[in-house]
PDB file of N, CA and C in Angstrom:
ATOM      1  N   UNK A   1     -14.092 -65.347  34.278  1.00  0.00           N
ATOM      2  CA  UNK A   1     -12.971 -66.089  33.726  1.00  0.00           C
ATOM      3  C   UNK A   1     -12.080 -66.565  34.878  1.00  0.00           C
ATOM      4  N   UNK A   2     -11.533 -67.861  34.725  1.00  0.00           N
ATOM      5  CA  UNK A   2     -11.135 -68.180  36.258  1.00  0.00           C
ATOM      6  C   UNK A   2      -9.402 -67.621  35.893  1.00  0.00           C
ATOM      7  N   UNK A   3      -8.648 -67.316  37.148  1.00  0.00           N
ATOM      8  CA  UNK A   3      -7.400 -67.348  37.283  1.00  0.00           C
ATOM      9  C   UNK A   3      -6.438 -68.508  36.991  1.00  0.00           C
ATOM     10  N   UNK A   4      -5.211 -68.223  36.149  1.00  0.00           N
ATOM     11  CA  UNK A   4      -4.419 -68.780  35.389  1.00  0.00           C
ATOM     12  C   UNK A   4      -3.281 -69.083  36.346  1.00  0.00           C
ATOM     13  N   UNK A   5      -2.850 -70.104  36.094  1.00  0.00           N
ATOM     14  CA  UNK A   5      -0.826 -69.784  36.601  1.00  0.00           C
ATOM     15  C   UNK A   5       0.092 -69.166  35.853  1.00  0.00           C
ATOM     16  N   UNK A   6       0.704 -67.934  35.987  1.00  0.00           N
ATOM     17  CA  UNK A   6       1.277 -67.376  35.245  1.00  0.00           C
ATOM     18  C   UNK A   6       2.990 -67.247  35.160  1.00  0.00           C
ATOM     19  N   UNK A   7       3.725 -68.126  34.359  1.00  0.00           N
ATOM     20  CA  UNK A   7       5.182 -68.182  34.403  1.00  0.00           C
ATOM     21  C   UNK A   7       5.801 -66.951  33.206  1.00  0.00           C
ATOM     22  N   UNK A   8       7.101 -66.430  34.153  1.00  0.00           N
ATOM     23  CA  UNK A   8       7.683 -65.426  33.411  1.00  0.00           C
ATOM     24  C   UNK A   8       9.069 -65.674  33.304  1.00  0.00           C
ATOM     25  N   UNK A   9      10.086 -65.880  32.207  1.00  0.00           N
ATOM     26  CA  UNK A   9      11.231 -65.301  32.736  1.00  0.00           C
ATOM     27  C   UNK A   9      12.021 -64.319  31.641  1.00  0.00           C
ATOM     28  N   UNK A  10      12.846 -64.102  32.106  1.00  0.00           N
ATOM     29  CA  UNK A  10      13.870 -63.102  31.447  1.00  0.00           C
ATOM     30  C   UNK A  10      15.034 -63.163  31.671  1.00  0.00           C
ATOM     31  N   UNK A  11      15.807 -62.640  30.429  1.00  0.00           N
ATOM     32  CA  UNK A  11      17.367 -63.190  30.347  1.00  0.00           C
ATOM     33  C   UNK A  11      17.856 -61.830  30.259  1.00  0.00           C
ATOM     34  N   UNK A  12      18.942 -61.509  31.090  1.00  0.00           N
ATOM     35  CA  UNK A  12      19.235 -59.700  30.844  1.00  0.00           C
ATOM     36  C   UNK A  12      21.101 -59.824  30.342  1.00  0.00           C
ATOM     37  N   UNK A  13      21.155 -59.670  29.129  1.00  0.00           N
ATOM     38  CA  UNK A  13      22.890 -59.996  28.606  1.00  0.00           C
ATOM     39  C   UNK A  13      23.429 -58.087  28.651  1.00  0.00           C
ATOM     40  N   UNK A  14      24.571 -58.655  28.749  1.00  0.00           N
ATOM     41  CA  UNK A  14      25.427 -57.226  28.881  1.00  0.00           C
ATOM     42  C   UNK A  14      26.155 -57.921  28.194  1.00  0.00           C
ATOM     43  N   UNK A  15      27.167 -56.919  27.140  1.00  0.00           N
ATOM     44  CA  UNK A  15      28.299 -57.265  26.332  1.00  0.00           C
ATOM     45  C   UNK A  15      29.493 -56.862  27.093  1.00  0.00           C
ATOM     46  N   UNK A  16      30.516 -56.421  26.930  1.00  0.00           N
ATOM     47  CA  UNK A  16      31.898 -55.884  27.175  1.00  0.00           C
ATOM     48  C   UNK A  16      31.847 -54.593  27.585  1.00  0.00           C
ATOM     49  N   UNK A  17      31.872 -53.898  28.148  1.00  0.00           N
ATOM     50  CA  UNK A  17      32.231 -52.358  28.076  1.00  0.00           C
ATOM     51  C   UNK A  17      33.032 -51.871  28.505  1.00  0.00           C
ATOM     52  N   UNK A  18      33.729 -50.696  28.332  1.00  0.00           N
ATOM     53  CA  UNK A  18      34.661 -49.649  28.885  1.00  0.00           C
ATOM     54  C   UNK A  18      33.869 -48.178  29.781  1.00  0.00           C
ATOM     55  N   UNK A  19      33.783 -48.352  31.126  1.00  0.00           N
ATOM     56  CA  UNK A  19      33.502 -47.627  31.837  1.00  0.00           C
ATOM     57  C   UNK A  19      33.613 -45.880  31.587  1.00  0.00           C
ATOM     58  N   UNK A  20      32.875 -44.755  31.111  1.00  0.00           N
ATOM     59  CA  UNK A  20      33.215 -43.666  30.701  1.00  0.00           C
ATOM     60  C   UNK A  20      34.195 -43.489  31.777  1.00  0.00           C
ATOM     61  N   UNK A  21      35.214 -42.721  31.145  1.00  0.00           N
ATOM     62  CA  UNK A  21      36.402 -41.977  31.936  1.00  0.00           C
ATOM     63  C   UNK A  21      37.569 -42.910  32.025  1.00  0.00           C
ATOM     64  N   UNK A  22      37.637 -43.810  31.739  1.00  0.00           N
ATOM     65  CA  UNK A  22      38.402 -45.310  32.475  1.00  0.00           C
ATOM     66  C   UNK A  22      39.147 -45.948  31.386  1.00  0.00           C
ATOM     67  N   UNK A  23      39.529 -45.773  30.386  1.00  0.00           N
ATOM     68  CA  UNK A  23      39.684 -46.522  29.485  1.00  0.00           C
ATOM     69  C   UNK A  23      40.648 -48.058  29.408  1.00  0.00           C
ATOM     70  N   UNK A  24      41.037 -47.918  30.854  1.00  0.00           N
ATOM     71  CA  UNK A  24      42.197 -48.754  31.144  1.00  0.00           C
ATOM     72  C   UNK A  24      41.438 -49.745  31.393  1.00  0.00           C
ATOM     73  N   UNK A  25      39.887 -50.197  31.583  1.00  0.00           N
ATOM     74  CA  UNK A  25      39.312 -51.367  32.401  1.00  0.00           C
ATOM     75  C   UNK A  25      38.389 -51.402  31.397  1.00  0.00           C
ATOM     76  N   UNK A  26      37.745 -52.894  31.619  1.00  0.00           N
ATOM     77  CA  UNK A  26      37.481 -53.305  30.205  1.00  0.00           C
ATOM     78  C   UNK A  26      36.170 -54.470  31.442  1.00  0.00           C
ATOM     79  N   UNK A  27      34.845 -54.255  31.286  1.00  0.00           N
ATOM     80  CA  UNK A  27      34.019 -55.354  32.420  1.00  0.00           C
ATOM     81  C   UNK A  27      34.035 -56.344  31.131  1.00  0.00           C
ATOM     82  N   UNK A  28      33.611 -57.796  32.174  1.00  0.00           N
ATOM     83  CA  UNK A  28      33.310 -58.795  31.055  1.00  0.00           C
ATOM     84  C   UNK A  28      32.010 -58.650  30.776  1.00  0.00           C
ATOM     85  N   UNK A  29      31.304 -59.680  29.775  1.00  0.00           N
ATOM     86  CA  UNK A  29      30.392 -60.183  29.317  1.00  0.00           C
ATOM     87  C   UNK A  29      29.478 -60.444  30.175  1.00  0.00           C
ATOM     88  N   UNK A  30      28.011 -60.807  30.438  1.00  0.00           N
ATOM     89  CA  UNK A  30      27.367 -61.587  31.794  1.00  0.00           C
ATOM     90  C   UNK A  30      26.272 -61.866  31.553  1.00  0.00           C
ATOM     91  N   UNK A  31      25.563 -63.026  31.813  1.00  0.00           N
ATOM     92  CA  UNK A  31      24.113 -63.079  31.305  1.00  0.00           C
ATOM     93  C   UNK A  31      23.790 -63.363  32.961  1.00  0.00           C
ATOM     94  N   UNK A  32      22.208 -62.679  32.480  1.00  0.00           N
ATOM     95  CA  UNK A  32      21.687 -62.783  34.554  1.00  0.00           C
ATOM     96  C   UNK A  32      20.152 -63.085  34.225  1.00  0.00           C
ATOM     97  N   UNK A  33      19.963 -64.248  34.413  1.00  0.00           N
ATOM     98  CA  UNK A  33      18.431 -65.113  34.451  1.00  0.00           C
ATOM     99  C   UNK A  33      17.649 -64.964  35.492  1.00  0.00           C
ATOM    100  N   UNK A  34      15.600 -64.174  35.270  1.00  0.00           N
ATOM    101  CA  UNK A  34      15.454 -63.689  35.960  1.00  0.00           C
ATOM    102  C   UNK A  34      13.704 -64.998  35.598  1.00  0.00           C
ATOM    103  N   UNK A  35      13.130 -65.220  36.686  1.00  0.00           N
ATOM    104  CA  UNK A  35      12.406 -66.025  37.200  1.00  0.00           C
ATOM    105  C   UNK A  35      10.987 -65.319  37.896  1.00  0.00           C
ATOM    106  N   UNK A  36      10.015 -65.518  37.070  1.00  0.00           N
ATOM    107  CA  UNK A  36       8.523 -65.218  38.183  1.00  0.00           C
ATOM    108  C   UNK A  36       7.566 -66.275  37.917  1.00  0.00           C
ATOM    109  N   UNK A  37       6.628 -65.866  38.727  1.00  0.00           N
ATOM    110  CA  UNK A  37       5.141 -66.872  38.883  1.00  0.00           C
ATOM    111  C   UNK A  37       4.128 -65.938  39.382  1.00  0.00           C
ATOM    112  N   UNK A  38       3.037 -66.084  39.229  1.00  0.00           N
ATOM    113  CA  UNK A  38       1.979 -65.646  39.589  1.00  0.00           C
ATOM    114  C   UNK A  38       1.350 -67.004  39.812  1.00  0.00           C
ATOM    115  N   UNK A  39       0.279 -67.227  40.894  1.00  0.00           N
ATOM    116  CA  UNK A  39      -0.433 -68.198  41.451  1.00  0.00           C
ATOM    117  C   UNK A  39      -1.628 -67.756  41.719  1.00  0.00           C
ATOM    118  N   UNK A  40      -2.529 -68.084  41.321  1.00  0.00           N
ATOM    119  CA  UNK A  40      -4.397 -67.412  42.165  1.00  0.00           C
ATOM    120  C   UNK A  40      -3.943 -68.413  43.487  1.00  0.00           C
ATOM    121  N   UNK A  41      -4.569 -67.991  44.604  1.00  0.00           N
ATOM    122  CA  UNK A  41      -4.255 -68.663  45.871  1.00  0.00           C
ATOM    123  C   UNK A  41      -6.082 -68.376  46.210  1.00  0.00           C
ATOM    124  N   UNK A  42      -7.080 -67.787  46.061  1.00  0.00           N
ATOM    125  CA  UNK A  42      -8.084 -67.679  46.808  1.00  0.00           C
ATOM    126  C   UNK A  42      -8.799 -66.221  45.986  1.00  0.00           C
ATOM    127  N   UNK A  43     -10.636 -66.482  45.811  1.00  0.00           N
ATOM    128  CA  UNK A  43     -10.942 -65.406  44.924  1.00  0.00           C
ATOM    129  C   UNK A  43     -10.338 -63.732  45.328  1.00  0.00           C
ATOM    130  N   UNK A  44     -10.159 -63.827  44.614  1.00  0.00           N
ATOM    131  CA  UNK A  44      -9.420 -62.274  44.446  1.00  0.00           C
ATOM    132  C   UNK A  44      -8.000 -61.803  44.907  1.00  0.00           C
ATOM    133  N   UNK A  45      -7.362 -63.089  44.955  1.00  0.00           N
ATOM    134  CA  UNK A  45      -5.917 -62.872  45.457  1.00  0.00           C
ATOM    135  C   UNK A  45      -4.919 -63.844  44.597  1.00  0.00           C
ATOM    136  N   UNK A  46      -4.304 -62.959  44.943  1.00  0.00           N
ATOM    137  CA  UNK A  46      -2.893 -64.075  43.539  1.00  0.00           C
ATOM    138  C   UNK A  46      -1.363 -63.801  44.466  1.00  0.00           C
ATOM    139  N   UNK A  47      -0.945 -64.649  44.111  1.00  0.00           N
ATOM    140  CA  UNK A  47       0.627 -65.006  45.117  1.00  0.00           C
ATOM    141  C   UNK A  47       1.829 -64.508  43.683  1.00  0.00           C
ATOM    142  N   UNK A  48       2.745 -63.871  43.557  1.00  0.00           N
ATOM    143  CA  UNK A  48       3.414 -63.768  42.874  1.00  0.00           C
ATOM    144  C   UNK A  48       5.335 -63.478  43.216  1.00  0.00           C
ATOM    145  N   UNK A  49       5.563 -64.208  43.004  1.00  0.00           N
ATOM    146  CA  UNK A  49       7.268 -64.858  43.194  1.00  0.00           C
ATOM    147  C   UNK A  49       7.927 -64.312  42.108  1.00  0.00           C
ATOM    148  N   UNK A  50       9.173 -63.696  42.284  1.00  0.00           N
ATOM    149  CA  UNK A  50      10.291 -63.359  41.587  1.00  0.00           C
ATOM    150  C   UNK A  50      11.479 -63.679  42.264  1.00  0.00           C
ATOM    151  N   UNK A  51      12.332 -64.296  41.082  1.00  0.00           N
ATOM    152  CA  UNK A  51      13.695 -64.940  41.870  1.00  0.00           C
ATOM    153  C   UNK A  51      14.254 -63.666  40.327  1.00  0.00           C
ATOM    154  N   UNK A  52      14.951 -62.868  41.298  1.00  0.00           N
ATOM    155  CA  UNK A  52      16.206 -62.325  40.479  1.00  0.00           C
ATOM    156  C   UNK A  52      17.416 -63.028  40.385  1.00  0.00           C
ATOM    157  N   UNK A  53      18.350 -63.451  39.393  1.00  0.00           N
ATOM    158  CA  UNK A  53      19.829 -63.807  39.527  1.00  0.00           C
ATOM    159  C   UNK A  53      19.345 -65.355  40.300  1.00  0.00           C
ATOM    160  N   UNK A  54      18.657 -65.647  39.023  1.00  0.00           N
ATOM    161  CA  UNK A  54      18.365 -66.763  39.862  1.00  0.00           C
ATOM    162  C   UNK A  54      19.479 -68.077  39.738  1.00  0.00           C
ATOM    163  N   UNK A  55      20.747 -67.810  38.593  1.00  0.00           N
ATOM    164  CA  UNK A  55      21.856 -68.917  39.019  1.00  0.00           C
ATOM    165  C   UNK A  55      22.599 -67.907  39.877  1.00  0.00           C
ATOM    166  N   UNK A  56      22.599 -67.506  40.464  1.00  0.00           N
ATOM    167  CA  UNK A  56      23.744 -66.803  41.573  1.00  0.00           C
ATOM    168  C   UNK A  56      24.689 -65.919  40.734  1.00  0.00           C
ATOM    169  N   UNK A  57      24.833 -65.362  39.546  1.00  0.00           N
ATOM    170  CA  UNK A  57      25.770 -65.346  38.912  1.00  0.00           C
ATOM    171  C   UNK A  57      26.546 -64.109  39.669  1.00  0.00           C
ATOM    172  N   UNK A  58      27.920 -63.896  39.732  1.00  0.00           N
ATOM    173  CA  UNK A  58      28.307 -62.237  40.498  1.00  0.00           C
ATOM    174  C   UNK A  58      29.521 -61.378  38.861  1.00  0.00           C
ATOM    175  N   UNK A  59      28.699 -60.737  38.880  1.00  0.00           N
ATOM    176  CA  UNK A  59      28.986 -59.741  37.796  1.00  0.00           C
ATOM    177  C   UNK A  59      29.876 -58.472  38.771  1.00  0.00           C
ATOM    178  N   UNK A  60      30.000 -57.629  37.373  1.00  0.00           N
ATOM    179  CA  UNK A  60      30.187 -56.208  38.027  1.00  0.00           C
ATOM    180  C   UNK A  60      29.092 -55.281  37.369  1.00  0.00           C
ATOM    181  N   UNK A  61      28.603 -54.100  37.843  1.00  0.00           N
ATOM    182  CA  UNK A  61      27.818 -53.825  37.533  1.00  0.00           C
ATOM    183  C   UNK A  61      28.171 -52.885  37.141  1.00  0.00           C
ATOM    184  N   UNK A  62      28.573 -51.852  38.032  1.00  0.00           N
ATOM    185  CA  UNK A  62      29.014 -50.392  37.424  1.00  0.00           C
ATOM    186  C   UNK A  62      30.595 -50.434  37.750  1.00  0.00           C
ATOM    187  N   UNK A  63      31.245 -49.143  37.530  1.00  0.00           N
ATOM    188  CA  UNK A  63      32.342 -49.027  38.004  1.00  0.00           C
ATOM    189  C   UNK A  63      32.864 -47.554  37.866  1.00  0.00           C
ATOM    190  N   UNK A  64      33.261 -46.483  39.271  1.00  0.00           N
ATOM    191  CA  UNK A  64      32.517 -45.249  39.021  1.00  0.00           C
ATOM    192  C   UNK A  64      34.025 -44.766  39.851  1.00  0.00           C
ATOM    193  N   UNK A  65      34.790 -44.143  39.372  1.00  0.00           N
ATOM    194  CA  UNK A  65      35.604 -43.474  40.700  1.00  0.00           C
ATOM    195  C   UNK A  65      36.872 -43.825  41.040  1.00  0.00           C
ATOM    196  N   UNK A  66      36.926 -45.153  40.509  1.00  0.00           N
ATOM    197  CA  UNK A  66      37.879 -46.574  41.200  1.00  0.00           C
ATOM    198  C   UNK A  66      37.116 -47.303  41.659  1.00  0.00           C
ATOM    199  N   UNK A  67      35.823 -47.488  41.554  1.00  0.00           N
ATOM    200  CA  UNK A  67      35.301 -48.114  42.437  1.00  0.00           C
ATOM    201  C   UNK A  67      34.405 -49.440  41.716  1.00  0.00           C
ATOM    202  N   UNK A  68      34.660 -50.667  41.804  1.00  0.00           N
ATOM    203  CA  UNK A  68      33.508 -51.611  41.321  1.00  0.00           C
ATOM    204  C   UNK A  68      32.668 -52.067  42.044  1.00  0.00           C
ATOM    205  N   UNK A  69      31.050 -51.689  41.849  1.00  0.00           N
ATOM    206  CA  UNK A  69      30.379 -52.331  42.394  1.00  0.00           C
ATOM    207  C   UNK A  69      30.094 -53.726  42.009  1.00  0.00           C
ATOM    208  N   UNK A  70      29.493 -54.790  42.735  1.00  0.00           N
ATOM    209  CA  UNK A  70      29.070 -55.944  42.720  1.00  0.00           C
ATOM    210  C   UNK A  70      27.418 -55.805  41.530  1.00  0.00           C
ATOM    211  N   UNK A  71      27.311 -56.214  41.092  1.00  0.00           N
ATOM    212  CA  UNK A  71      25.594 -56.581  40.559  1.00  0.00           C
ATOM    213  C   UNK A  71      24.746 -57.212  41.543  1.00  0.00           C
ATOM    214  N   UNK A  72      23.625 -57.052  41.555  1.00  0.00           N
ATOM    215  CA  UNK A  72      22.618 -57.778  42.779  1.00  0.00           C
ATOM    216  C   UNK A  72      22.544 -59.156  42.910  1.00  0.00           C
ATOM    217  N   UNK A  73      22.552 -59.404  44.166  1.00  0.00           N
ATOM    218  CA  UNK A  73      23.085 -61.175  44.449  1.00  0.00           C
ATOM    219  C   UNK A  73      22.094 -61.822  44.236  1.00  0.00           C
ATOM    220  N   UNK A  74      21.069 -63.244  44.019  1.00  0.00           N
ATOM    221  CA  UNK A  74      20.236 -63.397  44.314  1.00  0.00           C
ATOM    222  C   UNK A  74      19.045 -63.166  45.236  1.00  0.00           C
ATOM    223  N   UNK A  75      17.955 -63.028  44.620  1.00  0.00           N
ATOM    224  CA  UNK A  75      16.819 -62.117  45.291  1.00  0.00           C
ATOM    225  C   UNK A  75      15.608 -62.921  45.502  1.00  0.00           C
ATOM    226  N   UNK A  76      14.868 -62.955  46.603  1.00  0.00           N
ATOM    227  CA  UNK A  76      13.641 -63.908  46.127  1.00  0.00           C
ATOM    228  C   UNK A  76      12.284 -63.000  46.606  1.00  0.00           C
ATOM    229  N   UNK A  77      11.472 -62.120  46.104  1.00  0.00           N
ATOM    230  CA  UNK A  77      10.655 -61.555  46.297  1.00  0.00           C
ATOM    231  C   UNK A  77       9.322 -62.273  46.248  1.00  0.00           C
ATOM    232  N   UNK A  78       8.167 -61.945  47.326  1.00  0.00           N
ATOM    233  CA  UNK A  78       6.897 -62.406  47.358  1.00  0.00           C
ATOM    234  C   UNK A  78       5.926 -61.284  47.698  1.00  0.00           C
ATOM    235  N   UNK A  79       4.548 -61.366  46.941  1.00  0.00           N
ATOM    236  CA  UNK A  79       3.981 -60.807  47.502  1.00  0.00           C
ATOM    237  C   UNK A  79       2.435 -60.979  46.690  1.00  0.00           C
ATOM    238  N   UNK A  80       1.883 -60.687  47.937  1.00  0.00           N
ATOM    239  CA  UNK A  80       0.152 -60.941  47.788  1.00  0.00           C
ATOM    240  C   UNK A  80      -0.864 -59.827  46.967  1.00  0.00           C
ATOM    241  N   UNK A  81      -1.302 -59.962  45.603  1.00  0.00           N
ATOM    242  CA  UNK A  81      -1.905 -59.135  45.095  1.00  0.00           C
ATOM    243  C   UNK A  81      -3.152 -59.376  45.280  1.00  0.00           C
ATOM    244  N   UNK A  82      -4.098 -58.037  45.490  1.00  0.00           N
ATOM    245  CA  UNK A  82      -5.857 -58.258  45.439  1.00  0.00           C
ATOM    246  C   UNK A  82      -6.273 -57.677  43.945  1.00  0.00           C
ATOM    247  N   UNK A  83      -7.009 -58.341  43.068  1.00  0.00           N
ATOM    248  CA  UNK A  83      -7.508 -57.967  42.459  1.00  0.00           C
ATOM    249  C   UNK A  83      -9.261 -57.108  42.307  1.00  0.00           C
ATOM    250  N   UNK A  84      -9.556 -56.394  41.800  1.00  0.00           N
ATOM    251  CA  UNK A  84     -10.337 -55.803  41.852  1.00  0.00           C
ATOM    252  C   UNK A  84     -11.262 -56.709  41.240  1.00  0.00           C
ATOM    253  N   UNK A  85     -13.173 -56.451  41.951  1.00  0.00           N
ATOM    254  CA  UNK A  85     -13.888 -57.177  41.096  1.00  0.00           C
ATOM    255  C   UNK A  85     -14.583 -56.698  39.765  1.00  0.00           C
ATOM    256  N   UNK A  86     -14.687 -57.560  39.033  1.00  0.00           N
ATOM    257  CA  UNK A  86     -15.317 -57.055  37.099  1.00  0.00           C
ATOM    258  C   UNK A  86     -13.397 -56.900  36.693  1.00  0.00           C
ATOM    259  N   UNK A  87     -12.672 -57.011  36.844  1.00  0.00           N
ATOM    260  CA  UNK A  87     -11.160 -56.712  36.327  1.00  0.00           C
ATOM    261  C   UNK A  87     -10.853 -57.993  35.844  1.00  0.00           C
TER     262      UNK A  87
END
């Protein structure tokens, strides 16, 4: 069976929350759009791309202590898979 191009994405929503312990802080809302591909590039190898946060969006992610962290900035991951043969 020959190799496909394979597109993925995903939408990851967070609502409102109140941080346990914290009741005074209130995070917003955030949607964070997430992006892949798979490519056959040559028998038995496939190229596969992930763009995390792929509009840039900057959230908060946690918030622990006093402390707010940032959410992950845009990401662009690659990497070369071998597939096994009869798989």
């Amino acid at each position: 069976m020959p190799a496909s191009i394979e597109a993925r994405t995903s939408l990851r929503v967070t609502g409102p929350y109140v941080p346990i312990g914290e009741p005074e802080f209130h995070t917003r809302p955030y949607s964070v759009l997430d992006l892949g591909l798979s490519l056959p590039v040559a028998d038995r190898f496939e190229l596969d791309l992930e763009l995390e946060n792929a509009l840039g969006i900057r959230y908060a992610e946690l918030r622990a202590s006093g402390y707010l962290n940032p959410g992950r900035p845009r990401l662009l991951r690659a990497a070369v898979r071998m597939t096994a043969p009869g798989f």
